[in-house]
Protein backbone atom coordinates (compact mmCIF):
# COMPACT_ATOMS: atom_id res chain seq x y z
CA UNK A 1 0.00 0.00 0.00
CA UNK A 2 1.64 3.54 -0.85
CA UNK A 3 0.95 6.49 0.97
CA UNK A 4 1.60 10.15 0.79
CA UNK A 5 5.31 11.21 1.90
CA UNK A 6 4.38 13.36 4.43
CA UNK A 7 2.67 10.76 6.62
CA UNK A 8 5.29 8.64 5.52
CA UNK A 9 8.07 10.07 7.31
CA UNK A 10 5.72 11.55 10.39
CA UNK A 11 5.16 7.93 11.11
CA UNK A 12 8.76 7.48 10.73
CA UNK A 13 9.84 10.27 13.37
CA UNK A 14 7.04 8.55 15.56
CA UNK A 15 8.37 5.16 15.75
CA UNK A 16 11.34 6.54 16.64
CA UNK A 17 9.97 8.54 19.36
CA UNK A 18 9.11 5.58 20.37
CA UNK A 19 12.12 3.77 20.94
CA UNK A 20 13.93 6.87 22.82
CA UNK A 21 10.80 6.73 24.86
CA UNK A 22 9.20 10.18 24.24
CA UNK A 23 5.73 8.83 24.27
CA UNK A 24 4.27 12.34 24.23
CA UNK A 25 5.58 13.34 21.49
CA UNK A 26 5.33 9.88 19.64
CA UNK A 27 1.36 9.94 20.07
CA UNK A 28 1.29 13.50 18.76
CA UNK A 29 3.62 12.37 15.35
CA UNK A 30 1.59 9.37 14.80
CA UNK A 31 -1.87 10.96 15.46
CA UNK A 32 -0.41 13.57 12.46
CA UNK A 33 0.44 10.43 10.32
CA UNK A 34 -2.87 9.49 10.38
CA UNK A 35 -4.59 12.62 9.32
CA UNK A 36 -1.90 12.88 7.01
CA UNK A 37 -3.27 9.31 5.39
CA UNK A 38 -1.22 7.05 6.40
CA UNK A 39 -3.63 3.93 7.70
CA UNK A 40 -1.00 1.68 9.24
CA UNK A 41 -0.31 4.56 12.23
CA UNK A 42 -3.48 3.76 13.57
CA UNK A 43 -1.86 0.23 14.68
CA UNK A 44 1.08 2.05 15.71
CA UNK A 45 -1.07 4.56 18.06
CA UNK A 46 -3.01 1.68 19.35
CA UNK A 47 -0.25 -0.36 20.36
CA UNK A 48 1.48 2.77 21.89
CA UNK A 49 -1.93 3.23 24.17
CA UNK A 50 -2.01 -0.49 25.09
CA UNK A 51 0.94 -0.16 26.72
CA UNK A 52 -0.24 2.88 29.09
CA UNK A 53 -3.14 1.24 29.88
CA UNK A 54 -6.42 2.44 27.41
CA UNK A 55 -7.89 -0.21 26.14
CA UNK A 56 -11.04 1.65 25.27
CA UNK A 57 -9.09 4.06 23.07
CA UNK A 58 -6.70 1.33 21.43
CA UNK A 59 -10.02 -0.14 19.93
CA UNK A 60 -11.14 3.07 18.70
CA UNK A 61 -7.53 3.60 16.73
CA UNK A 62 -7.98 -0.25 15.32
CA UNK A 63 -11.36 0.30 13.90
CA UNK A 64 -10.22 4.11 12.32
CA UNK A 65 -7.47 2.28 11.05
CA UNK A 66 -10.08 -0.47 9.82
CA UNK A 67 -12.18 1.71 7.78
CA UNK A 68 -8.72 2.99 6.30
CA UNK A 69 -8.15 -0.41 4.87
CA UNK A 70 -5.12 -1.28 7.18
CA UNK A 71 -4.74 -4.99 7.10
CA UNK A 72 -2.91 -5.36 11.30
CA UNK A 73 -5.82 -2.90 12.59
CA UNK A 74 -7.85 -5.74 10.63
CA UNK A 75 -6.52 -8.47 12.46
CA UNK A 76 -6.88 -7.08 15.65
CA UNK A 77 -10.31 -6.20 15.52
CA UNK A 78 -10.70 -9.92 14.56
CA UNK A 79 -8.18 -11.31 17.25
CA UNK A 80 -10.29 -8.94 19.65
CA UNK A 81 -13.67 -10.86 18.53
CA UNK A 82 -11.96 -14.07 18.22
CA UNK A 83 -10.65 -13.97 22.19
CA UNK A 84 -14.17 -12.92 23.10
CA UNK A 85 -15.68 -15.94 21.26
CA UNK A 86 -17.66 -13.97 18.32
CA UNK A 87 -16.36 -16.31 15.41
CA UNK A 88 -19.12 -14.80 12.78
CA UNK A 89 -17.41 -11.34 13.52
CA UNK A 90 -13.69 -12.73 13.63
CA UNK A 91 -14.40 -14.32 10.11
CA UNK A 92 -15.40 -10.96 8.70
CA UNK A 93 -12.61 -8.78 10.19
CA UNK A 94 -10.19 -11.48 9.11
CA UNK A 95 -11.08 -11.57 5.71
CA UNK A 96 -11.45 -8.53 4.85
CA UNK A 97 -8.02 -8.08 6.10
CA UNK A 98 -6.96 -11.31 4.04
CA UNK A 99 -8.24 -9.49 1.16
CA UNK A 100 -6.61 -6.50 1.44
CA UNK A 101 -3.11 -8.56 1.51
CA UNK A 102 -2.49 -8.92 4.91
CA UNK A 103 -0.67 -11.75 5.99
CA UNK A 104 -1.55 -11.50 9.53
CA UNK A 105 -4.92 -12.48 9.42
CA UNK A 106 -4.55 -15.48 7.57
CA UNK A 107 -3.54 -18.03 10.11
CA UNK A 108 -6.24 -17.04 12.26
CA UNK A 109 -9.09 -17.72 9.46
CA UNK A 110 -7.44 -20.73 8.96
CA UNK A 111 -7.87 -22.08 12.05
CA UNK A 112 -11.80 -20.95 12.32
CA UNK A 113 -12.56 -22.69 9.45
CA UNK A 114 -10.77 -25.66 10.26
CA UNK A 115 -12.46 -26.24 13.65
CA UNK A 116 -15.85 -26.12 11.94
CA UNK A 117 -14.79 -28.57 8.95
CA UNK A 118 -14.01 -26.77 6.47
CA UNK A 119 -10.25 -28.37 5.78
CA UNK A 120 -9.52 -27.67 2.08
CA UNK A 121 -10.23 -24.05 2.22
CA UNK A 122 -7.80 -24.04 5.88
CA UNK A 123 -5.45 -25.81 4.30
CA UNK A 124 -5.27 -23.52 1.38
CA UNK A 125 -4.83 -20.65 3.74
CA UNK A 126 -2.31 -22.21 5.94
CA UNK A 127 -0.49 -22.47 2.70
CA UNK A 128 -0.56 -19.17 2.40
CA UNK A 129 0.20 -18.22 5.74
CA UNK A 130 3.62 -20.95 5.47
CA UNK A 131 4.40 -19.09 2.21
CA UNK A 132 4.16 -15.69 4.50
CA UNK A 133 6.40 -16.95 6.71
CA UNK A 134 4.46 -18.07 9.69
CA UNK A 135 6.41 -21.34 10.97
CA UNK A 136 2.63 -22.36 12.59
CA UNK A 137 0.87 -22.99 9.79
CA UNK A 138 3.29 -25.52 8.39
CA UNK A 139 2.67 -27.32 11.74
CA UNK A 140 -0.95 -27.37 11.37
CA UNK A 141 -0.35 -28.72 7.92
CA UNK A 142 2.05 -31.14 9.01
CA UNK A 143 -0.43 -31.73 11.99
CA UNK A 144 -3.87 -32.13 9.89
CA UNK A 145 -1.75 -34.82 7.44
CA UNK A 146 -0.45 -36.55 10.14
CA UNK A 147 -3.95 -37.17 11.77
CA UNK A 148 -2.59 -39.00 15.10
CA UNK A 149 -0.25 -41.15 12.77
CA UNK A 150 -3.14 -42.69 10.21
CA UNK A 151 -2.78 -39.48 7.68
CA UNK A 152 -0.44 -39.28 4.61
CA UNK A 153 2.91 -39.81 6.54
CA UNK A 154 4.84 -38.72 3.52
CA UNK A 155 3.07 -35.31 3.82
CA UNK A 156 3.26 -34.51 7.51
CA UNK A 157 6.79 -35.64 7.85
CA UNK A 158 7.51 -32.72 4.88
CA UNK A 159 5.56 -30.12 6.79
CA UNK A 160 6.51 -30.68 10.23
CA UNK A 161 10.25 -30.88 8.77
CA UNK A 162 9.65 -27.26 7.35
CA UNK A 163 7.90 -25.91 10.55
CA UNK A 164 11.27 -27.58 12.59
CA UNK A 165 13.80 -25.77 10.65
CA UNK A 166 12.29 -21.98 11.13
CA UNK A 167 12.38 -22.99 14.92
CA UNK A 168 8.84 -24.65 15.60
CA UNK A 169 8.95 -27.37 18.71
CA UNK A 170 5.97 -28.83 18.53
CA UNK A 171 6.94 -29.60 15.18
CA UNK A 172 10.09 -30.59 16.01
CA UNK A 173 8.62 -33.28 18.34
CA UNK A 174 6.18 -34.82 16.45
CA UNK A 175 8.54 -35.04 13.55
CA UNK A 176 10.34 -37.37 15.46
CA UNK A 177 7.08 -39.65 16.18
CA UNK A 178 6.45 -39.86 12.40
CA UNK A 179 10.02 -40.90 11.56
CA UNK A 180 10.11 -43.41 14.80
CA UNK A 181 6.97 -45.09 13.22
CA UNK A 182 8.64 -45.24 10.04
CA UNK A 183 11.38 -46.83 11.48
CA UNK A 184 14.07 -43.90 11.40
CA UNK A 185 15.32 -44.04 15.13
CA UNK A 186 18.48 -41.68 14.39
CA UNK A 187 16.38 -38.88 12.30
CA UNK A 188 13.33 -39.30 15.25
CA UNK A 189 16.59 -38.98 18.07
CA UNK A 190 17.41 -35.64 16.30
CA UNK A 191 13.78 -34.55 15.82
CA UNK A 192 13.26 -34.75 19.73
CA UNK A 193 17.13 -33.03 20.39
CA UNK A 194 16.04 -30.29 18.27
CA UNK A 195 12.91 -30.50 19.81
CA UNK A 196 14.32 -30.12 23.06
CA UNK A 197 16.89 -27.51 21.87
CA UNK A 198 13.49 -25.16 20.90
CA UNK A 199 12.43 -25.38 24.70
CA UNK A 200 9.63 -28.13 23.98
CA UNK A 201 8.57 -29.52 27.75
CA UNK A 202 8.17 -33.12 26.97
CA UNK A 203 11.20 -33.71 24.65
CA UNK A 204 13.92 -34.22 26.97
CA UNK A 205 11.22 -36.44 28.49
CA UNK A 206 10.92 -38.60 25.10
CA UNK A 207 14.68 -38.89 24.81
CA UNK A 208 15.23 -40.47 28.13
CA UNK A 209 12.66 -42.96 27.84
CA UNK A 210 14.09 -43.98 24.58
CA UNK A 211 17.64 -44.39 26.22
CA UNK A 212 16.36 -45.50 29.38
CA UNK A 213 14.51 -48.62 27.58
CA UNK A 214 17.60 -49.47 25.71
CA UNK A 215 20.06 -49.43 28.65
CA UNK A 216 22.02 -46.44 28.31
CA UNK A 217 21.48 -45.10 31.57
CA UNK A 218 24.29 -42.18 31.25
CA UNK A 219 21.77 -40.42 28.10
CA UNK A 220 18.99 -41.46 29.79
CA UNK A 221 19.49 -39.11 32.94
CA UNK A 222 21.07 -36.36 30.84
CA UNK A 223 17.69 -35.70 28.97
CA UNK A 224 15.60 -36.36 32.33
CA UNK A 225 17.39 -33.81 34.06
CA UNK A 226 17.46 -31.51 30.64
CA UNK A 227 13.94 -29.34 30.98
CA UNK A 228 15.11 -27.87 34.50
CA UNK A 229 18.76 -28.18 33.15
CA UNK A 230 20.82 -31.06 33.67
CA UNK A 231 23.83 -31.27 36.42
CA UNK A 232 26.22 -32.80 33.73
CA UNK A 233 27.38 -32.65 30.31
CA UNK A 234 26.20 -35.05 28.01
CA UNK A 235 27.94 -38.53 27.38
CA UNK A 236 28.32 -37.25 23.23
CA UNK A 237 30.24 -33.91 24.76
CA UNK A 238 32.03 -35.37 27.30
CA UNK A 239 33.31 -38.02 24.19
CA UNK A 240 34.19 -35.18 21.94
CA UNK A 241 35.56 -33.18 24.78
CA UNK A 242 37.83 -35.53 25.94
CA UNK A 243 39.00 -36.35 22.60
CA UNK A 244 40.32 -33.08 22.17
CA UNK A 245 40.91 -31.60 25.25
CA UNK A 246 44.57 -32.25 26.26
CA UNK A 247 45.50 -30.22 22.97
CA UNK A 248 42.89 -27.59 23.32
CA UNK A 249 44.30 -26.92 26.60
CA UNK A 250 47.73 -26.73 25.73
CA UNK A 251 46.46 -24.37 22.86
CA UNK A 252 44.77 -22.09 25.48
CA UNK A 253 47.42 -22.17 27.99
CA UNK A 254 49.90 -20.81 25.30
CA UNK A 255 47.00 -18.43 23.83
CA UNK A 256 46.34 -16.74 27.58
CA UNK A 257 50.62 -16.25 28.24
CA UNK A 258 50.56 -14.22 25.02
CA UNK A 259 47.36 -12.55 25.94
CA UNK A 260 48.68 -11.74 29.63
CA UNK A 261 46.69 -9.11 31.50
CA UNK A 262 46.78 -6.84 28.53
CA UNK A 263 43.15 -5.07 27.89
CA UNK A 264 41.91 -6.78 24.34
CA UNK A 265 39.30 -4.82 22.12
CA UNK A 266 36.77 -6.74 19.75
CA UNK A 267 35.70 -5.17 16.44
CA UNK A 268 33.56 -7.98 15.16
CA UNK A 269 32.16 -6.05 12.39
CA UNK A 270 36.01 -5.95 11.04
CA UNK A 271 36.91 -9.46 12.98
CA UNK A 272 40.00 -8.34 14.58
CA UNK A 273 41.06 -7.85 17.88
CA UNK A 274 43.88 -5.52 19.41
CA UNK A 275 46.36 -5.81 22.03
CA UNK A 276 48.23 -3.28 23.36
CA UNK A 277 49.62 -1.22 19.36
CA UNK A 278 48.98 -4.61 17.67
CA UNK A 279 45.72 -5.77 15.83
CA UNK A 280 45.21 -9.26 14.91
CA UNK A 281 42.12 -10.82 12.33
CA UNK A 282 39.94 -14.24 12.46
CA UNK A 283 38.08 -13.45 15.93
CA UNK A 284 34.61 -15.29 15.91
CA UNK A 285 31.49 -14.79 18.18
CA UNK A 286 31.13 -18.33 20.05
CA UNK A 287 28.10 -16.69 22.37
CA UNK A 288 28.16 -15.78 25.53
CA UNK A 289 27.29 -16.39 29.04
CA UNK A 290 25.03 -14.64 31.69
CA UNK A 291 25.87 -14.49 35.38
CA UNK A 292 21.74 -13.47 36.01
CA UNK A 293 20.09 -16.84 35.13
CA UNK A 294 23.15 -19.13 34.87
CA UNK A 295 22.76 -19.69 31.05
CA UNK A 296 24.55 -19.95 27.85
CA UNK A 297 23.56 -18.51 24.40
CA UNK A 298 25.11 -19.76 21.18
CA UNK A 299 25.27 -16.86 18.69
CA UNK A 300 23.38 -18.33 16.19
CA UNK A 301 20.34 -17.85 18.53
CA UNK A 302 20.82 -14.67 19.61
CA UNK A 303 18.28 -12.06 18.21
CA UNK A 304 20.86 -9.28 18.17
CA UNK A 305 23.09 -10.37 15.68
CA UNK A 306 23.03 -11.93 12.03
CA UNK A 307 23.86 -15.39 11.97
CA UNK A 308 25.17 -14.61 8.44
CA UNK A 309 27.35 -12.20 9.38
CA UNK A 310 31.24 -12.53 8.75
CA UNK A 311 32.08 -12.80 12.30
CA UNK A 312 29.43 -15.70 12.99
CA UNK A 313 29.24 -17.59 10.23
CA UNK A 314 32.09 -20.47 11.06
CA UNK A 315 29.83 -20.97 14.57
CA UNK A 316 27.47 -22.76 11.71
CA UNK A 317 30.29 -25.36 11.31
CA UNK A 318 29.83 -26.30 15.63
CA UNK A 319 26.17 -26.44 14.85
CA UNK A 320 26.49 -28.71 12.10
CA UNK A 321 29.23 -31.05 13.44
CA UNK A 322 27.00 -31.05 16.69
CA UNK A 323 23.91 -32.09 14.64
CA UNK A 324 25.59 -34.62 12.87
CA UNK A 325 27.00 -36.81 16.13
CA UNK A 326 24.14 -35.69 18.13
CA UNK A 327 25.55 -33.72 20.50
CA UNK A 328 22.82 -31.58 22.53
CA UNK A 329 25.55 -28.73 23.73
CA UNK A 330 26.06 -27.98 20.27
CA UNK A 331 22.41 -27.99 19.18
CA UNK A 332 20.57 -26.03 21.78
CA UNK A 333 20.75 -22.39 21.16
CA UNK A 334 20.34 -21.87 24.66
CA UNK A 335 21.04 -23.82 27.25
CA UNK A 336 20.60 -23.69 31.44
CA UNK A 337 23.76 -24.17 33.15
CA UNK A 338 22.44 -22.79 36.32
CA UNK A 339 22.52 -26.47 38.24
CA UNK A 340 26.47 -27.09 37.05
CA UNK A 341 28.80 -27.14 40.15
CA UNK A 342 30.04 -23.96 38.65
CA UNK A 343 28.38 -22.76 35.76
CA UNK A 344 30.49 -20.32 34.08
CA UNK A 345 33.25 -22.71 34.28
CA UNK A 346 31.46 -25.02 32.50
CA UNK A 347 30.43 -22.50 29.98
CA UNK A 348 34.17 -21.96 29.41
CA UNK A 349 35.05 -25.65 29.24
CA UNK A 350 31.97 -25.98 26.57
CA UNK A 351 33.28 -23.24 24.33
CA UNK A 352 36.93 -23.96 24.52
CA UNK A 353 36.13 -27.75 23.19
CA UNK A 354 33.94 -26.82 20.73
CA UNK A 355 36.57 -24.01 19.53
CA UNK A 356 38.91 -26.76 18.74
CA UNK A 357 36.63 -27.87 15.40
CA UNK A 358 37.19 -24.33 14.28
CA UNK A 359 40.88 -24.74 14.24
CA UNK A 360 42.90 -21.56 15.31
CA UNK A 361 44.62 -20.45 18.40
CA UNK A 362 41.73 -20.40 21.38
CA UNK A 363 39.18 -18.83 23.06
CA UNK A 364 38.83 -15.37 25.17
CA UNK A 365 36.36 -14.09 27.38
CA UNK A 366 35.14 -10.65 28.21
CA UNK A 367 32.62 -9.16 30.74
CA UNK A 368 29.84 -7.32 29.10
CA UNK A 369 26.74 -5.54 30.46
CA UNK A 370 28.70 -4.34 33.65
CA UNK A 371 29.51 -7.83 34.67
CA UNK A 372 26.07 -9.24 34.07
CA UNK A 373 27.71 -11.57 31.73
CA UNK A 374 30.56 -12.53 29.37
CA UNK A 375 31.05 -12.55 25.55
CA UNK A 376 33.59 -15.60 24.30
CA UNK A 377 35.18 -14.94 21.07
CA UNK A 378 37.29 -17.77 18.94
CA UNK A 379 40.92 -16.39 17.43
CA UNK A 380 42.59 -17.65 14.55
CA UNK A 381 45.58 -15.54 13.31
CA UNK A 382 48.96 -17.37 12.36
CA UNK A 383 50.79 -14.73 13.41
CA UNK A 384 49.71 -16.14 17.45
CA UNK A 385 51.60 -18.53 19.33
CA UNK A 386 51.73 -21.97 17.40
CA UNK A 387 50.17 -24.71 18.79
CA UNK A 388 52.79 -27.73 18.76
CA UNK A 389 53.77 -30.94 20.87
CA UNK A 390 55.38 -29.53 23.84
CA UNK A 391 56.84 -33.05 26.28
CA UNK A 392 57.23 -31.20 29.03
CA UNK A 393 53.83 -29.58 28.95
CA UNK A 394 52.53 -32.90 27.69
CA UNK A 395 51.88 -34.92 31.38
CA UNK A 396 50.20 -31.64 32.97
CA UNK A 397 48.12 -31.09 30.42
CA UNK A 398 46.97 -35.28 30.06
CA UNK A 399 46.43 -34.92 33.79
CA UNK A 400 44.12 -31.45 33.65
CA UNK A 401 42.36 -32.82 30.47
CA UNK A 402 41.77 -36.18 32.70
CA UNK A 403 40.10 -34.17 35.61
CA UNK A 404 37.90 -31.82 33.17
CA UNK A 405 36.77 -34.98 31.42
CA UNK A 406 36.85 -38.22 33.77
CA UNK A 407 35.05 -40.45 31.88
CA UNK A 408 37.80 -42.26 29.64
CA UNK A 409 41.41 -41.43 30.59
CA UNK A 410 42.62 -43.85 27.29
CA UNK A 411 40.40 -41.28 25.04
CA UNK A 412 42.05 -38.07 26.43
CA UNK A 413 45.81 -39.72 25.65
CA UNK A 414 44.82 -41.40 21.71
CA UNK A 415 43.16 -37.83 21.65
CA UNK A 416 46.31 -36.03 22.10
CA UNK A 417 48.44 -38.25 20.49
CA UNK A 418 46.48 -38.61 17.13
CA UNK A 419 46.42 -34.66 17.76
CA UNK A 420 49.94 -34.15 17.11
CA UNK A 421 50.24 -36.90 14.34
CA UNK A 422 52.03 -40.37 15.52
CA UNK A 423 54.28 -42.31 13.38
CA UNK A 424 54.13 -45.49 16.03
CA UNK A 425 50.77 -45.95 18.28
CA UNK A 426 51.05 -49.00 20.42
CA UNK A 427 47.84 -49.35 22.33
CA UNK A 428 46.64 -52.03 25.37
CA UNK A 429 44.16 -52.36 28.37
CA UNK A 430 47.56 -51.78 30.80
CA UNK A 431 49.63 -48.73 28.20
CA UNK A 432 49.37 -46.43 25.26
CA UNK A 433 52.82 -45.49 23.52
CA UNK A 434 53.31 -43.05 21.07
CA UNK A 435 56.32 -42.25 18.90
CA UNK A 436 55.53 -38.80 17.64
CA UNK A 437 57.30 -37.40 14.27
CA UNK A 438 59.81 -34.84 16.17
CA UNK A 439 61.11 -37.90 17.92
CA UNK A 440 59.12 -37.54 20.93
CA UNK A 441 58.14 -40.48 23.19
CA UNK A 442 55.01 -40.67 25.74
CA UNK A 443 54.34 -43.36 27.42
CA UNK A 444 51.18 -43.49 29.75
CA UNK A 445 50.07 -46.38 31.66
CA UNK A 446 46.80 -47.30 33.20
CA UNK A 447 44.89 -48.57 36.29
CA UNK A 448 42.33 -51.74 35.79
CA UNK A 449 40.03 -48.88 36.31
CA UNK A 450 40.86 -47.22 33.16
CA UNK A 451 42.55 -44.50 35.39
CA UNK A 452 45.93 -42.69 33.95
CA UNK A 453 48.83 -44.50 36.62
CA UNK A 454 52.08 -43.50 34.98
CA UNK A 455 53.21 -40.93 32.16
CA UNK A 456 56.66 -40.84 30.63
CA UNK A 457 57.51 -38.65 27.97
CA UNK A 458 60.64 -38.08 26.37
CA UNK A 459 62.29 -35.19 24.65
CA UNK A 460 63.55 -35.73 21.12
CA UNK A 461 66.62 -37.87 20.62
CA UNK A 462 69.76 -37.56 19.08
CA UNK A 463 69.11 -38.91 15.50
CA UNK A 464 65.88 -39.98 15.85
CA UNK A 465 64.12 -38.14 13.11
CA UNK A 466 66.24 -35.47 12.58
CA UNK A 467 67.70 -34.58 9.36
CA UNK A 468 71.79 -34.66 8.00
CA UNK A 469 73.88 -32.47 7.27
């Protein structure tokens, strides 16, 4: 719909007024839009007197804006009817608005007609309200397909797959009873995660009956304990983690000497950081962490930045990989740490490991919001310390990896090993030994427990590996 410039840019300077929170003077501006002829500040005006309280006079603005042919004053007046149970008189605002383009209304007459039979026509407009971009009506395609699992499977599967990726739990979770039915345990397993990941209450609740039926009692309390947020990582992460840790440690140990107390500032529109006269490229937004409710936001999910942009785009890579072995820390956008013996720590530990499948040189934290939280950034710039095999470093850091990650002591030493590129891996129950291309030697031996007993590692020596003259 065009309008007249003038009302154009009075609406304009009213919004604004808005947001610096000159109300006054925003009611004024957009009452002056509207005489001007600009229909669509009538939903502006009313929304501006919900929120001091005037009901009454919000109604009158919606129905002004109504007769002006603005489709959202449309769609309240309908959603006003609807709540109050007039259907006949929700029907008629909501069309009309339909009519007139608006996209708003359409999920709403959708769903009226579909409670009192009339399916083709709802499905037609939940079509039309998917096309719109409304995530819902893809459900409630996926939904009226599926009928309680005797509908076209084929066609509720599609749906609630294209509901799932825009976000849409309940989608998310019955996807995964249509692809259990059919058989697909790992696509239903990552249904429900994602599920779960979207804050749906009974997903986490799916997941550990699953695991808890088949015996794996470690999963099976992770997603029981996930809804209220669980006390542990999961057994996926704390694989991964492991796997990787003794290296990613050594890599942050070396990244935080260079670092030193030195006051670092982020440009993550330009994706460099500087220290002190020096400026260095590749920093990444990871997410960040808040000290008021305990919880940790990947950057992908945060509704204040651009996935896309240049600085958060390799985060899609942690995403993926974490979608792809199924682990939940790297799924969730947002995840409650707050029961974690000490939750920021193991915010830290989370973001350090999953820095490592980004390559680079580390991680660093800063406090943001006057301490209310902390912003962790991944750095890759060659011209950093270099991470390599360091012997004397090696036992300190096999030890710290084994206390950060308990669960398999033998993963933590193939992990760093395999890290650093072997050319002789000898591997038992009772010792690992590992002849590493430098001419390096570690030896680590092992408890019947599984529990790292003895480490022995070896500088490079004469001859071994090196070249003539």
């Amino acid at each position: 719909m065009s309008y007249p410039v003038e009302s154009v840019e009075l609406r304009d300077r009213g919004l604004a007024a808005v947001r610096a929170g000159d109300l006054a003077d925003a009611e004024q501006l957009l009452r002056r839009a509207f005489d001007a002829g600009h229909a669509g500040a009538a939903n502006d005006l009313a929304d501006l007197l919900l929120r001091r309280g005037d009901r009454d006079e919000a109604l009158r603005w919606w129905r002004r804006g109504a007769e002006s042919g603005d489709p959202e004053c449309l769609f309240e007046l309908g959603y006003v009817d609807e709540a109050a149970g007039d259907l006949a008189a929700a029907e008629r605002w909501y069309r009309r608005g339909v009519e007139l383009g608006g996209t708003g209304s359409l999920l709403n007459l959708a769903n009226i007609l579909e409670g009192r039979g009339e399916r083709d026509e709802a499905m037609e407009l939940y079509r039309r309200a998917w096309a719109a971009g409304q995530d819902k009506a893809a459900f409630n395609l996926g939904r009226i397909y599926d009928d309680g699992g005797r509908g076209d499977q084929d066609a509720a599967e599609l749906w609630y797959a294209r509901a799932a990726e825009r976000g849409n739990a309940g989608a998310a979770f019955n996807l995964g009873f249509v692809r259990g039915d059919r058989g697909d345990v790992e696509g239903m397993l990552d249904a429900w995660r994602r599920a779960a990941g979207f804050g749906h209450p009974k997903a986490g609740h799916a997941l550990a009956d699953h695991y808890g039926r088949r015996g794996a009692l470690a999963q099976a309390r992770y997603w029981s304990e996930f809804a209220d947020g669980p006390r542990v990582f999961s057994p996926e992460f704390e694989s991964f983690g492991g796997w990787g840790a003794a290296a990613a440690i050594h890599r942050q140990d070396l990244l935080n000497d260079f670092l030193g107390d030195d006051y670092v500032h982020y440009d993550l529109d330009a994706r460099t950081f500087k220290v002190g006269e020096n400026t260095y490229g590749g920093v990444t937004f990871l997410g960040s962490f808040s000290n008021l409710d305990q919880s940790w936001l990947w950057s992908w999910d945060n509704s204040h930045f651009d996935p896309a942009a240049p600085a958060l785009a390799a985060v899609a890579k942690i995403r993926e990989y974490g979608a792809q072995q199924g682990i939940p820390e790297f799924i969730c956008g947002r995840l409650d740490m707050s029961n974690f013996p000490d939750p920021k720590q193991a915010a830290t530990i989370m973001a350090i490991a999953a820095g490592s499948l980004l390559g680079g040189n580390g991680v660093n934290s800063v406090g943001i919001n006057g301490g209310k939280g902390s912003t962790y950034v991944h750095l890759d710039d060659p011209r950093l310390p270099a991470d390599e095999y360091d012997p004397i470093a090696a036992p300190r850091l096999l030890m710290t990896a084994a206390q950060v990650f308990p669960a398999d002591h033998a993963l933590i030493v193939r992990g760093l090993l395999t890290h650093y590129g072997p050319s002789m891996l000898q591997m038992s129950q009772e010792a690992i030994i590992g002849e590493l291309p430098a001419g390096h030697r570690l030896a680590v031996e092992f408890t019947e427990n599984g529990l790292i007993k003895a480490i022995t590692s070896d500088p490079a020596r004469p001859g071994r590996d090196r070249a003539s003259d």
